[in-house]
PDB file of N, CA and C in Angstrom:
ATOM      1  N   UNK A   1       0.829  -1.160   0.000  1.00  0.00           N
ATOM      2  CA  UNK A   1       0.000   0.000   0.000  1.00  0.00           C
ATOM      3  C   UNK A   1       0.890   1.246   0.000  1.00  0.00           C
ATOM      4  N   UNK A   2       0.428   2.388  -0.804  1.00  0.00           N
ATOM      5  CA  UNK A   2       1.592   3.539  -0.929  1.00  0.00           C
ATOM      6  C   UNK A   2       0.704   4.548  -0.340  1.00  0.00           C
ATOM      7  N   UNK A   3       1.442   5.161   0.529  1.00  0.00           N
ATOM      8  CA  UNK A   3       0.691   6.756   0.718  1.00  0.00           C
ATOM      9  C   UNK A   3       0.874   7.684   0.065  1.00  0.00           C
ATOM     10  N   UNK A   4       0.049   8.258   0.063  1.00  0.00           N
ATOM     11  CA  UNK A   4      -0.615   9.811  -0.313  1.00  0.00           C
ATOM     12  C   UNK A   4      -0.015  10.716  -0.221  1.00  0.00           C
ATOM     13  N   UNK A   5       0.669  11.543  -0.712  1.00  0.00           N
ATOM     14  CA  UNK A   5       0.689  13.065   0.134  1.00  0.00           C
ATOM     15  C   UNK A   5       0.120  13.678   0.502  1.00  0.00           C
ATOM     16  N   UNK A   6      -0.839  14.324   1.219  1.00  0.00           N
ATOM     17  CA  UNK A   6      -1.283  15.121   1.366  1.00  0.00           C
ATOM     18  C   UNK A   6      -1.128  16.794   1.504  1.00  0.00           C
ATOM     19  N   UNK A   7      -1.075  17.334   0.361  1.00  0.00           N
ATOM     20  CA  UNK A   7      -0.804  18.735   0.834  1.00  0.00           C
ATOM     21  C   UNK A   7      -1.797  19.631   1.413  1.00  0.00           C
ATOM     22  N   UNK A   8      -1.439  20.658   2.054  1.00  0.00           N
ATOM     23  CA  UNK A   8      -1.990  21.382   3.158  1.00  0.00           C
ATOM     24  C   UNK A   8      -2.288  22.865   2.230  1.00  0.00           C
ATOM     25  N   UNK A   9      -3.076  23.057   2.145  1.00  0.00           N
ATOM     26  CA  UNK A   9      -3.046  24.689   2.042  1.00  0.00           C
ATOM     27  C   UNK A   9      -3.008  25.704   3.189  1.00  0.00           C
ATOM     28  N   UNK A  10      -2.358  25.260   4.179  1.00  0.00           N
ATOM     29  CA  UNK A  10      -2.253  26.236   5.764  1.00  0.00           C
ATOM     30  C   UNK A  10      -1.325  27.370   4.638  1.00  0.00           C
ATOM     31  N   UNK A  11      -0.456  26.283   4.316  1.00  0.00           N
ATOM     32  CA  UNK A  11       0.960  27.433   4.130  1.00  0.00           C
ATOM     33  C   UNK A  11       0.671  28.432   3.010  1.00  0.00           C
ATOM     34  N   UNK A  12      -0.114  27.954   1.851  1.00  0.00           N
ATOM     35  CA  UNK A  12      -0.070  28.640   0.880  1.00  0.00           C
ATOM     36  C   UNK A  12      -1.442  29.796   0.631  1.00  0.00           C
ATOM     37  N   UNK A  13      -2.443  29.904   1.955  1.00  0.00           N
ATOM     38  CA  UNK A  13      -3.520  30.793   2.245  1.00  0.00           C
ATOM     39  C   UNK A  13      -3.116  31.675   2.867  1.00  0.00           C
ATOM     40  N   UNK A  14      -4.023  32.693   2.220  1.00  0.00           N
ATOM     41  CA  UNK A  14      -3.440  34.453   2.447  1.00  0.00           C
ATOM     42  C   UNK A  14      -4.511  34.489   3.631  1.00  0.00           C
ATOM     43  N   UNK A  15      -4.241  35.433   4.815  1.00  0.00           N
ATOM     44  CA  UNK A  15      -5.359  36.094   6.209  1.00  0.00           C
ATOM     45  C   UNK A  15      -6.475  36.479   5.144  1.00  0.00           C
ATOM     46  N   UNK A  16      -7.744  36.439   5.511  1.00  0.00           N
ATOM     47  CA  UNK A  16      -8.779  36.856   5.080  1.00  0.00           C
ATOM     48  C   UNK A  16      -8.580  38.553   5.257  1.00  0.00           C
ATOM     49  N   UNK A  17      -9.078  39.244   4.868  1.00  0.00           N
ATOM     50  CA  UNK A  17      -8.992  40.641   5.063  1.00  0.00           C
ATOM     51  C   UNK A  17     -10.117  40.796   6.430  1.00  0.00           C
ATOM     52  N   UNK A  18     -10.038  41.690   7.078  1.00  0.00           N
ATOM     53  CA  UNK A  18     -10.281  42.195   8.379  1.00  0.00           C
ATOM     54  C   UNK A  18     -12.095  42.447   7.241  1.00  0.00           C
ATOM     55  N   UNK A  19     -12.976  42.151   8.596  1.00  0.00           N
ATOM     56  CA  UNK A  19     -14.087  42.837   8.156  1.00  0.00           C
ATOM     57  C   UNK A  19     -14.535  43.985   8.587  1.00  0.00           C
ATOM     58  N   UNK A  20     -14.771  44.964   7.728  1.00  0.00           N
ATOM     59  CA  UNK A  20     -15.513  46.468   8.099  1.00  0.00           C
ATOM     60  C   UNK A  20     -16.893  46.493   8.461  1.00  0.00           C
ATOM     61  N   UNK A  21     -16.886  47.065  10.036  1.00  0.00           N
ATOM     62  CA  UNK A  21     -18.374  47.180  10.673  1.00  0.00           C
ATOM     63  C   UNK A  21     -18.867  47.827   9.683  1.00  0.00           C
ATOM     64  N   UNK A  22     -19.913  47.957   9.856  1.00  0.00           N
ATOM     65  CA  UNK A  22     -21.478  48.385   9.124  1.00  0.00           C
ATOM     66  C   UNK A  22     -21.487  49.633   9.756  1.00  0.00           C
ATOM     67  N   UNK A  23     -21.023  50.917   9.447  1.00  0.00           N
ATOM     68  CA  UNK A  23     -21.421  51.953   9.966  1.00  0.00           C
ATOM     69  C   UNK A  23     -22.216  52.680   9.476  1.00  0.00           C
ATOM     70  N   UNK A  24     -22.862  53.663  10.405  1.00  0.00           N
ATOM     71  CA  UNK A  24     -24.190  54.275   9.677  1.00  0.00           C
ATOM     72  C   UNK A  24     -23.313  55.757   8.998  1.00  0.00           C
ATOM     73  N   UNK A  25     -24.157  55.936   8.362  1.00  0.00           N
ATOM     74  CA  UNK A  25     -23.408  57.575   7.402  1.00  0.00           C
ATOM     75  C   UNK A  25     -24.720  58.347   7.525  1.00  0.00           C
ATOM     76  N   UNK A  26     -25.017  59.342   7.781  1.00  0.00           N
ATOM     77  CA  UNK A  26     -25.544  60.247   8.112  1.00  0.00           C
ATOM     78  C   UNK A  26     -25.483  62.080   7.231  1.00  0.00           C
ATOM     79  N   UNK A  27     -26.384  62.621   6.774  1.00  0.00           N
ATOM     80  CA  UNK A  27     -26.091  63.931   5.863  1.00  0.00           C
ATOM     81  C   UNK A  27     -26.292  65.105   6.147  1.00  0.00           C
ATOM     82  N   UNK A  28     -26.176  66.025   7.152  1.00  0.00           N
ATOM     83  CA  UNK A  28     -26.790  67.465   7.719  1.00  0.00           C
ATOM     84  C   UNK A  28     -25.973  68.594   7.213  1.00  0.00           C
ATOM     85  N   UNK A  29     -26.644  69.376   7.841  1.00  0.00           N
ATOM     86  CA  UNK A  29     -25.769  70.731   7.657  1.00  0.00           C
ATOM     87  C   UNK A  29     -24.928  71.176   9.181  1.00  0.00           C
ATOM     88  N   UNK A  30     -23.725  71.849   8.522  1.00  0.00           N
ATOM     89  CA  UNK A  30     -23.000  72.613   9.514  1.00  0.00           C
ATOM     90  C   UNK A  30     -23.584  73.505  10.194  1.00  0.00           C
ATOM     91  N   UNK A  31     -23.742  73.521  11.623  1.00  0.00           N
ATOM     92  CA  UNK A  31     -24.813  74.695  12.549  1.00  0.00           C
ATOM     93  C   UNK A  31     -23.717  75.357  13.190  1.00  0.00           C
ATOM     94  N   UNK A  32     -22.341  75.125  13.484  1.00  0.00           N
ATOM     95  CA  UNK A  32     -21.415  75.335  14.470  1.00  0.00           C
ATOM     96  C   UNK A  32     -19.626  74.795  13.922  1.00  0.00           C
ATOM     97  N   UNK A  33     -19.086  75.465  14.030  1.00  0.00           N
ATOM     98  CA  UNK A  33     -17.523  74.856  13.653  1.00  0.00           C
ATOM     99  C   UNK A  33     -16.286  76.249  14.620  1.00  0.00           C
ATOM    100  N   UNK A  34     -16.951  76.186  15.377  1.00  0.00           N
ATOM    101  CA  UNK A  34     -15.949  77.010  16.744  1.00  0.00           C
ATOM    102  C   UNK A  34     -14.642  76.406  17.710  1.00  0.00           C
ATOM    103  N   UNK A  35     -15.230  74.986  17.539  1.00  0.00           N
ATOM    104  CA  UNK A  35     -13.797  74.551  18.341  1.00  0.00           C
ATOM    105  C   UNK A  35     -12.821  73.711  17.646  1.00  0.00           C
ATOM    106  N   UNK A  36     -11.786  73.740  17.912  1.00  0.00           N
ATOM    107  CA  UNK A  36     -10.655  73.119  17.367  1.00  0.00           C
ATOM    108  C   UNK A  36     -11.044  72.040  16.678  1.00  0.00           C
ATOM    109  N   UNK A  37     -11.039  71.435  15.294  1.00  0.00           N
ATOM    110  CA  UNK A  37     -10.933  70.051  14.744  1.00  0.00           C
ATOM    111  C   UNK A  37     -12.387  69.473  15.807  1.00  0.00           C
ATOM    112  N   UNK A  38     -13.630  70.310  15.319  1.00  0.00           N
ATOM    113  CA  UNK A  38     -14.949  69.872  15.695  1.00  0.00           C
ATOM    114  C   UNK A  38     -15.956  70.332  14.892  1.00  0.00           C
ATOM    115  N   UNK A  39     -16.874  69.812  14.432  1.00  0.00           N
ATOM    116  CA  UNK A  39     -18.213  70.664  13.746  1.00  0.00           C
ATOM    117  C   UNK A  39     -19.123  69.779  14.586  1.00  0.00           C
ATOM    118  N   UNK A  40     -20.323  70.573  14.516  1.00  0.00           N
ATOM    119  CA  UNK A  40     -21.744  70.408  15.497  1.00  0.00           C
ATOM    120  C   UNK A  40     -22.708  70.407  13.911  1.00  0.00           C
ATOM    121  N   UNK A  41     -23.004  68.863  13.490  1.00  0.00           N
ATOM    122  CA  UNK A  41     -24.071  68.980  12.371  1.00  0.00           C
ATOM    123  C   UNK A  41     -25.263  68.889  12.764  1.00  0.00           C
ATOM    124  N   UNK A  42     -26.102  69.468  12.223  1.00  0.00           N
ATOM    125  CA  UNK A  42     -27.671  69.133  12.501  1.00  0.00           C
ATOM    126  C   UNK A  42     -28.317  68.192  11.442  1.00  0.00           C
ATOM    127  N   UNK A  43     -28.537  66.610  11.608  1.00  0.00           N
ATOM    128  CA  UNK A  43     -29.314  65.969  10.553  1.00  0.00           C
ATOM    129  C   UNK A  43     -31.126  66.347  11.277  1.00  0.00           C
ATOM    130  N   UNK A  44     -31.838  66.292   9.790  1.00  0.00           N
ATOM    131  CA  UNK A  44     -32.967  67.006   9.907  1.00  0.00           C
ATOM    132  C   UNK A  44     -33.579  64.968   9.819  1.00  0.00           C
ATOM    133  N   UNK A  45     -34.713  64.907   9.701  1.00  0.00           N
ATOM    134  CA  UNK A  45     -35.774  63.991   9.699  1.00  0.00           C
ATOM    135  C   UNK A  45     -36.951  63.797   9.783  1.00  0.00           C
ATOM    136  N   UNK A  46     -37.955  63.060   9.079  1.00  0.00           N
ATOM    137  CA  UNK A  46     -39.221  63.204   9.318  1.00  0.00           C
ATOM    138  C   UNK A  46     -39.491  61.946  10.001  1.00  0.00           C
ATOM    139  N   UNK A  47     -40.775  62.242  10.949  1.00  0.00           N
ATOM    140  CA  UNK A  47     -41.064  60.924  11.821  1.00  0.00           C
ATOM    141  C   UNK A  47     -42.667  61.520  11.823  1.00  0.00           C
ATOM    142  N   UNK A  48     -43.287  60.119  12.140  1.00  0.00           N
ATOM    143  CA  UNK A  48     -45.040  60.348  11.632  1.00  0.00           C
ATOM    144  C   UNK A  48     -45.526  60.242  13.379  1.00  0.00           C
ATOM    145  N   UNK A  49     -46.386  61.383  13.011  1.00  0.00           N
ATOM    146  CA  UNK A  49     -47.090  61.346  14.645  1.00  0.00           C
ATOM    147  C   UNK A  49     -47.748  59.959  15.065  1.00  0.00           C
ATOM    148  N   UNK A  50     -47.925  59.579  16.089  1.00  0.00           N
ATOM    149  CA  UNK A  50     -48.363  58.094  16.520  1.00  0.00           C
ATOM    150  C   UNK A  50     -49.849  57.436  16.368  1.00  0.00           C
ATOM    151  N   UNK A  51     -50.996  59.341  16.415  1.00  0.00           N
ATOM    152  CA  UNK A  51     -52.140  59.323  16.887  1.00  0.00           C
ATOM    153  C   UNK A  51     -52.748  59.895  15.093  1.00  0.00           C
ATOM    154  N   UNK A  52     -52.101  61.040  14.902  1.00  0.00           N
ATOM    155  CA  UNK A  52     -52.445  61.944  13.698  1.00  0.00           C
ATOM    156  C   UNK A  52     -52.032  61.063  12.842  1.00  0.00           C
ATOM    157  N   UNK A  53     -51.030  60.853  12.161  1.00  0.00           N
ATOM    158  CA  UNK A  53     -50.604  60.401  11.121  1.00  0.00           C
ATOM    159  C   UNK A  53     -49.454  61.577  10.462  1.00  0.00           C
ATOM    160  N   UNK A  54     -49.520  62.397  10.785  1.00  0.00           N
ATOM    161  CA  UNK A  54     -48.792  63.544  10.177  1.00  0.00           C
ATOM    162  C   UNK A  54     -47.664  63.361  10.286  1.00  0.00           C
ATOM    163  N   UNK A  55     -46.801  64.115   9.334  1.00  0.00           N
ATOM    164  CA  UNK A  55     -44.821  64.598   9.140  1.00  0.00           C
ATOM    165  C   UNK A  55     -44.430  65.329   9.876  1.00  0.00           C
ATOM    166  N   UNK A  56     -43.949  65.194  11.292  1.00  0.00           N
ATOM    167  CA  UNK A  56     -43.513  66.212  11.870  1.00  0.00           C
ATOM    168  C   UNK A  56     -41.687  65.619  11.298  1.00  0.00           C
ATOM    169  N   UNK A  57     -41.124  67.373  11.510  1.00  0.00           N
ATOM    170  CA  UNK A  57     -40.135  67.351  11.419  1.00  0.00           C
ATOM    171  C   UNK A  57     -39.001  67.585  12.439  1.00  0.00           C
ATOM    172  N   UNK A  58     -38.224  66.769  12.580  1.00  0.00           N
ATOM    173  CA  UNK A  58     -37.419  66.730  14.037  1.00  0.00           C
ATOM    174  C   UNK A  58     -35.645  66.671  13.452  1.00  0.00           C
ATOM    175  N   UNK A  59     -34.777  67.138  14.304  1.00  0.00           N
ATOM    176  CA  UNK A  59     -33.622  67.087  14.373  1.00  0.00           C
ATOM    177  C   UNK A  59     -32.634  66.694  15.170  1.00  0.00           C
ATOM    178  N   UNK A  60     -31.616  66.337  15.318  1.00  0.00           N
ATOM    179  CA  UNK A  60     -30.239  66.310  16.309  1.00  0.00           C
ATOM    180  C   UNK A  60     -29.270  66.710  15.710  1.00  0.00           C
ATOM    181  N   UNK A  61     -28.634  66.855  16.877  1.00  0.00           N
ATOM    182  CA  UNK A  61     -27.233  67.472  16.573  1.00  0.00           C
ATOM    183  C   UNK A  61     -25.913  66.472  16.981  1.00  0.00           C
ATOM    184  N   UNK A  62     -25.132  66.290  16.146  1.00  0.00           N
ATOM    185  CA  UNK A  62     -23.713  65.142  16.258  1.00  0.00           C
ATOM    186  C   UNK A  62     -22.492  66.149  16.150  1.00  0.00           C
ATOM    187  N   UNK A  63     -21.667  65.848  17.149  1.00  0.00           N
ATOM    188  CA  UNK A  63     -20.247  66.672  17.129  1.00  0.00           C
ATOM    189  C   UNK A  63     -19.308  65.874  16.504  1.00  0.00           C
ATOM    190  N   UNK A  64     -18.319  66.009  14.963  1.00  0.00           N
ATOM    191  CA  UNK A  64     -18.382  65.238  14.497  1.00  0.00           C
ATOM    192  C   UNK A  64     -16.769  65.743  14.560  1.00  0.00           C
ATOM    193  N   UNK A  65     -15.852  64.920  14.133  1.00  0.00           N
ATOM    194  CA  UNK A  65     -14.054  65.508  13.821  1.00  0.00           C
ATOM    195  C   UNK A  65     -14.008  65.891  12.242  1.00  0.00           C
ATOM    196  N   UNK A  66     -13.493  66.733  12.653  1.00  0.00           N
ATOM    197  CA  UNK A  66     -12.816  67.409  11.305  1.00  0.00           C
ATOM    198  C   UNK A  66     -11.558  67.494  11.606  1.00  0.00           C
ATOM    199  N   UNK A  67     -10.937  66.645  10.934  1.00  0.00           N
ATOM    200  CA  UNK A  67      -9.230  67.241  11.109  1.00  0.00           C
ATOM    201  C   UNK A  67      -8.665  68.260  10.418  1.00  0.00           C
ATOM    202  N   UNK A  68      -8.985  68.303   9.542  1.00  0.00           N
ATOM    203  CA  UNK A  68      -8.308  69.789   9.004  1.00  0.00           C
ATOM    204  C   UNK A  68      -8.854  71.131   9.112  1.00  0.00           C
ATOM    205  N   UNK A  69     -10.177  71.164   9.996  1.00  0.00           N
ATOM    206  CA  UNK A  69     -10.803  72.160   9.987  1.00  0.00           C
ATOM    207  C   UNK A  69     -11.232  72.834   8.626  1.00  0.00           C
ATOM    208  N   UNK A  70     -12.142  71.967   7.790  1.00  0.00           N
ATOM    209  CA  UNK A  70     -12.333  72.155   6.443  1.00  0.00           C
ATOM    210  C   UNK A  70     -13.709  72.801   6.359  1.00  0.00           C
ATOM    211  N   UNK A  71     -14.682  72.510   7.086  1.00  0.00           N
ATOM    212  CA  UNK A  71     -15.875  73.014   7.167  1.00  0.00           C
ATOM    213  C   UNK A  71     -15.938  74.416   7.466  1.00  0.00           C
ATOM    214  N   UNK A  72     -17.170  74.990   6.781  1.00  0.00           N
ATOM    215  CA  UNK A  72     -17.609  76.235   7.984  1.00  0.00           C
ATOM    216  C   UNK A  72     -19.096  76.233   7.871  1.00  0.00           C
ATOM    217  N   UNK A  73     -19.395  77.300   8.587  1.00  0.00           N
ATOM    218  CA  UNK A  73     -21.001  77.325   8.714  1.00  0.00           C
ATOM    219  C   UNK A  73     -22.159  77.037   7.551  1.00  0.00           C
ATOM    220  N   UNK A  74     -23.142  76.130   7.817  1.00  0.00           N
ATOM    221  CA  UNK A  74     -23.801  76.156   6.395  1.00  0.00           C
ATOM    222  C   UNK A  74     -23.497  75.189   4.966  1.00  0.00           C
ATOM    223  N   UNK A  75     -22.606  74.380   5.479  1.00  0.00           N
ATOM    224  CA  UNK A  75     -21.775  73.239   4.697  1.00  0.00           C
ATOM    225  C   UNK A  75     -22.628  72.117   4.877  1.00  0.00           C
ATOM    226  N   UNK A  76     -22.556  71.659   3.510  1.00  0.00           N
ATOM    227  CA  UNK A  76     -23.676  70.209   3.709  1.00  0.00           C
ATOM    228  C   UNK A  76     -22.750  69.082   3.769  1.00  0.00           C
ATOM    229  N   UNK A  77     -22.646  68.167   4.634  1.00  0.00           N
ATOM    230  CA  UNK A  77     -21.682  67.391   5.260  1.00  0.00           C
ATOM    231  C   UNK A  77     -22.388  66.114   4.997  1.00  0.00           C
ATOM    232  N   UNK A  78     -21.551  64.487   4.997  1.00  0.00           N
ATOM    233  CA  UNK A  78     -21.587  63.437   5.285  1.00  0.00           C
ATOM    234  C   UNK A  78     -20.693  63.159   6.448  1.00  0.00           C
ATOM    235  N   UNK A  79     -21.377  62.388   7.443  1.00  0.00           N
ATOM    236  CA  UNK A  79     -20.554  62.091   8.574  1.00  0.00           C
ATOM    237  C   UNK A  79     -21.051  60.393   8.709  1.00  0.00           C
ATOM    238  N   UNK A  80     -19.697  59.914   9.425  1.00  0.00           N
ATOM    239  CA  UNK A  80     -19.916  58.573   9.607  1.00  0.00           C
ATOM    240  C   UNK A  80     -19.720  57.887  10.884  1.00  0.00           C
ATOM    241  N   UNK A  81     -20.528  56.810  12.017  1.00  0.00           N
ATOM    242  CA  UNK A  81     -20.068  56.772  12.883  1.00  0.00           C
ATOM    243  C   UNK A  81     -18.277  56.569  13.228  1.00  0.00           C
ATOM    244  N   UNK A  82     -18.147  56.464  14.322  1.00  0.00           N
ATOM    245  CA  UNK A  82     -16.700  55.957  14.771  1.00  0.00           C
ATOM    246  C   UNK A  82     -16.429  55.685  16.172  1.00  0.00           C
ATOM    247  N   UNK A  83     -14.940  55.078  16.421  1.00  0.00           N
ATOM    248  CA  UNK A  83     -15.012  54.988  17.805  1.00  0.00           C
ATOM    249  C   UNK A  83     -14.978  56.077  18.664  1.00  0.00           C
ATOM    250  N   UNK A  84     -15.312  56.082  20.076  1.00  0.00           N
ATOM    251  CA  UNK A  84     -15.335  57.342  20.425  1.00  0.00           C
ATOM    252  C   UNK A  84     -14.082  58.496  20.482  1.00  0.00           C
ATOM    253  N   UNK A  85     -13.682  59.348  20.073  1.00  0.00           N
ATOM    254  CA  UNK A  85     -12.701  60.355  20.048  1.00  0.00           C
ATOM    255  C   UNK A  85     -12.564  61.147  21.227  1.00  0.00           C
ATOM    256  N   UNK A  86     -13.824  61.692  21.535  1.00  0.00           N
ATOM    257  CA  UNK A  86     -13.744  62.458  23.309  1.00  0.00           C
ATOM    258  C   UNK A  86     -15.100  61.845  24.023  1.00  0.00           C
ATOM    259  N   UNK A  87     -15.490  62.853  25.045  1.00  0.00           N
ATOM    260  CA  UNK A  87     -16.652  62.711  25.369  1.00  0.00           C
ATOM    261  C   UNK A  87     -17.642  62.628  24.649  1.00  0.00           C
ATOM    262  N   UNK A  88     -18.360  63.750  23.927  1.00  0.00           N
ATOM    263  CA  UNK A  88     -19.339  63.779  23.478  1.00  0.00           C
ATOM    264  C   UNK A  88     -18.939  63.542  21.651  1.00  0.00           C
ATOM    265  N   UNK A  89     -18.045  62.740  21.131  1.00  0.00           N
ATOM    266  CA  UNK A  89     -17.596  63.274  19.984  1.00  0.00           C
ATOM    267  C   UNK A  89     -17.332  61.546  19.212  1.00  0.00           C
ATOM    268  N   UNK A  90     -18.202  61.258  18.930  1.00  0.00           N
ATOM    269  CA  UNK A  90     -17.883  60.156  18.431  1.00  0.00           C
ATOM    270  C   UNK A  90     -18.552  59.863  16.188  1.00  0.00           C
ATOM    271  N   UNK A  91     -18.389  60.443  15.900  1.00  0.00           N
ATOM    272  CA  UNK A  91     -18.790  60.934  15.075  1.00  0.00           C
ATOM    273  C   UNK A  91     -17.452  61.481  13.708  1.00  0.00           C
ATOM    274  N   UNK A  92     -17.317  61.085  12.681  1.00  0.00           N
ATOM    275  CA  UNK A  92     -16.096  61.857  11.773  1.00  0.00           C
ATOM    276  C   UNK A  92     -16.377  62.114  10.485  1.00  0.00           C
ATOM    277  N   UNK A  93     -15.527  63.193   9.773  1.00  0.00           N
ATOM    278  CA  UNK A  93     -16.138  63.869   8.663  1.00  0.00           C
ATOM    279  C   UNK A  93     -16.198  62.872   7.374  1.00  0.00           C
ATOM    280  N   UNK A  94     -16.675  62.014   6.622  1.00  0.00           N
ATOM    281  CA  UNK A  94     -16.194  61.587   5.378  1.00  0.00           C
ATOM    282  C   UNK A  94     -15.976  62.584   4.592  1.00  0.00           C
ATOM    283  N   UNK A  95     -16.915  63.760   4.031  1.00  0.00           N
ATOM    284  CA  UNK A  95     -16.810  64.471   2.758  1.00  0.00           C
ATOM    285  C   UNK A  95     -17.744  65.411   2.960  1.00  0.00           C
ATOM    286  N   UNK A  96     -17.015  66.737   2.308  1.00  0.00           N
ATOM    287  CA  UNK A  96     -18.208  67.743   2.221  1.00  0.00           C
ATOM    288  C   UNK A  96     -19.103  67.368   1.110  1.00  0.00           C
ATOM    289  N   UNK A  97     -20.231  67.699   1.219  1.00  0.00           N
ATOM    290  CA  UNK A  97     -21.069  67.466  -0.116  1.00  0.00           C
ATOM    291  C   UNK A  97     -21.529  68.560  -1.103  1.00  0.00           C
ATOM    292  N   UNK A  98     -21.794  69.719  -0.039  1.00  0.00           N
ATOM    293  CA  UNK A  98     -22.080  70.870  -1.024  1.00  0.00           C
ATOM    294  C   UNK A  98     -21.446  71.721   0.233  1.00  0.00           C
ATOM    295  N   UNK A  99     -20.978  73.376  -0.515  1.00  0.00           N
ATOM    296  CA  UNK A  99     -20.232  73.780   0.427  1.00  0.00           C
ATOM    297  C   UNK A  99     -21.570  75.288   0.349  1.00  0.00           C
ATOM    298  N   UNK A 100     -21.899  75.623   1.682  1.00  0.00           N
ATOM    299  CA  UNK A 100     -22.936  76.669   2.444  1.00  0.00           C
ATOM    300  C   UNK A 100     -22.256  78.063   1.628  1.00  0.00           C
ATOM    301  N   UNK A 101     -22.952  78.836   1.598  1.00  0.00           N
ATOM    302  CA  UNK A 101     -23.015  80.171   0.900  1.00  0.00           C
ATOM    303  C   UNK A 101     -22.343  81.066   2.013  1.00  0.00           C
ATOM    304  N   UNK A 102     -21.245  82.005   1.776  1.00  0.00           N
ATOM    305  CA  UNK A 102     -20.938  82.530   3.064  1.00  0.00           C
ATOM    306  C   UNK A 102     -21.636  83.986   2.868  1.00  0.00           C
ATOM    307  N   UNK A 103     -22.230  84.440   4.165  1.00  0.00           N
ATOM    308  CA  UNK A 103     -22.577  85.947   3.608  1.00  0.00           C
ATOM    309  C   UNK A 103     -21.681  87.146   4.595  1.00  0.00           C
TER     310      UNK A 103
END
């Protein structure tokens, strides 16, 4: 009886690539860009009353990083979650989308 070789593919398999969480991306405008490598966006939203049925319109506000301090007031922003950066600041810039009118 003759054996086999058996070869292994341990040696010749590449690491799978790391998987990327599912983060949410989010689109508002710039309300605030006063502190260092920070903007304060406001995403807007509609949510239906419980009883009426109606569109009310509601908002929050996310303090988001800007590292280069690229934004200013009135800038239509994409932001994406992240890990947390400070206290209240967990939030970072992907891309401006349209840039606010300065007056």
């Amino acid at each position: 009886m003759t054996q086999d070789t058996v070869t292994t593919t341990e040696e010749n398999a590449t690491p799978a690539p790391a998987k990327k969480a599912n983060r949410l991306v989010l689109t508002g405008k710039v309300i605030s860009d006063k502190m260092n490598k920070t903007i304060v966006v406001e995403v807007e939203y509609l949510k239906k009353h419980s009883l009426y049925r109606k569109s009310i319109r509601r908002h929050k506000h996310f303090k988001a990083h800007d590292e280069e301090n690229a934004c200013k007031v009135g800038d239509t922003v994409r932001i994406e979650e992240s890990r947390p950066i400070s206290k209240e600041k967990h939030w970072r810039l992907l891309e401006i989308v349209q840039k606010g009118v300065q007056i």
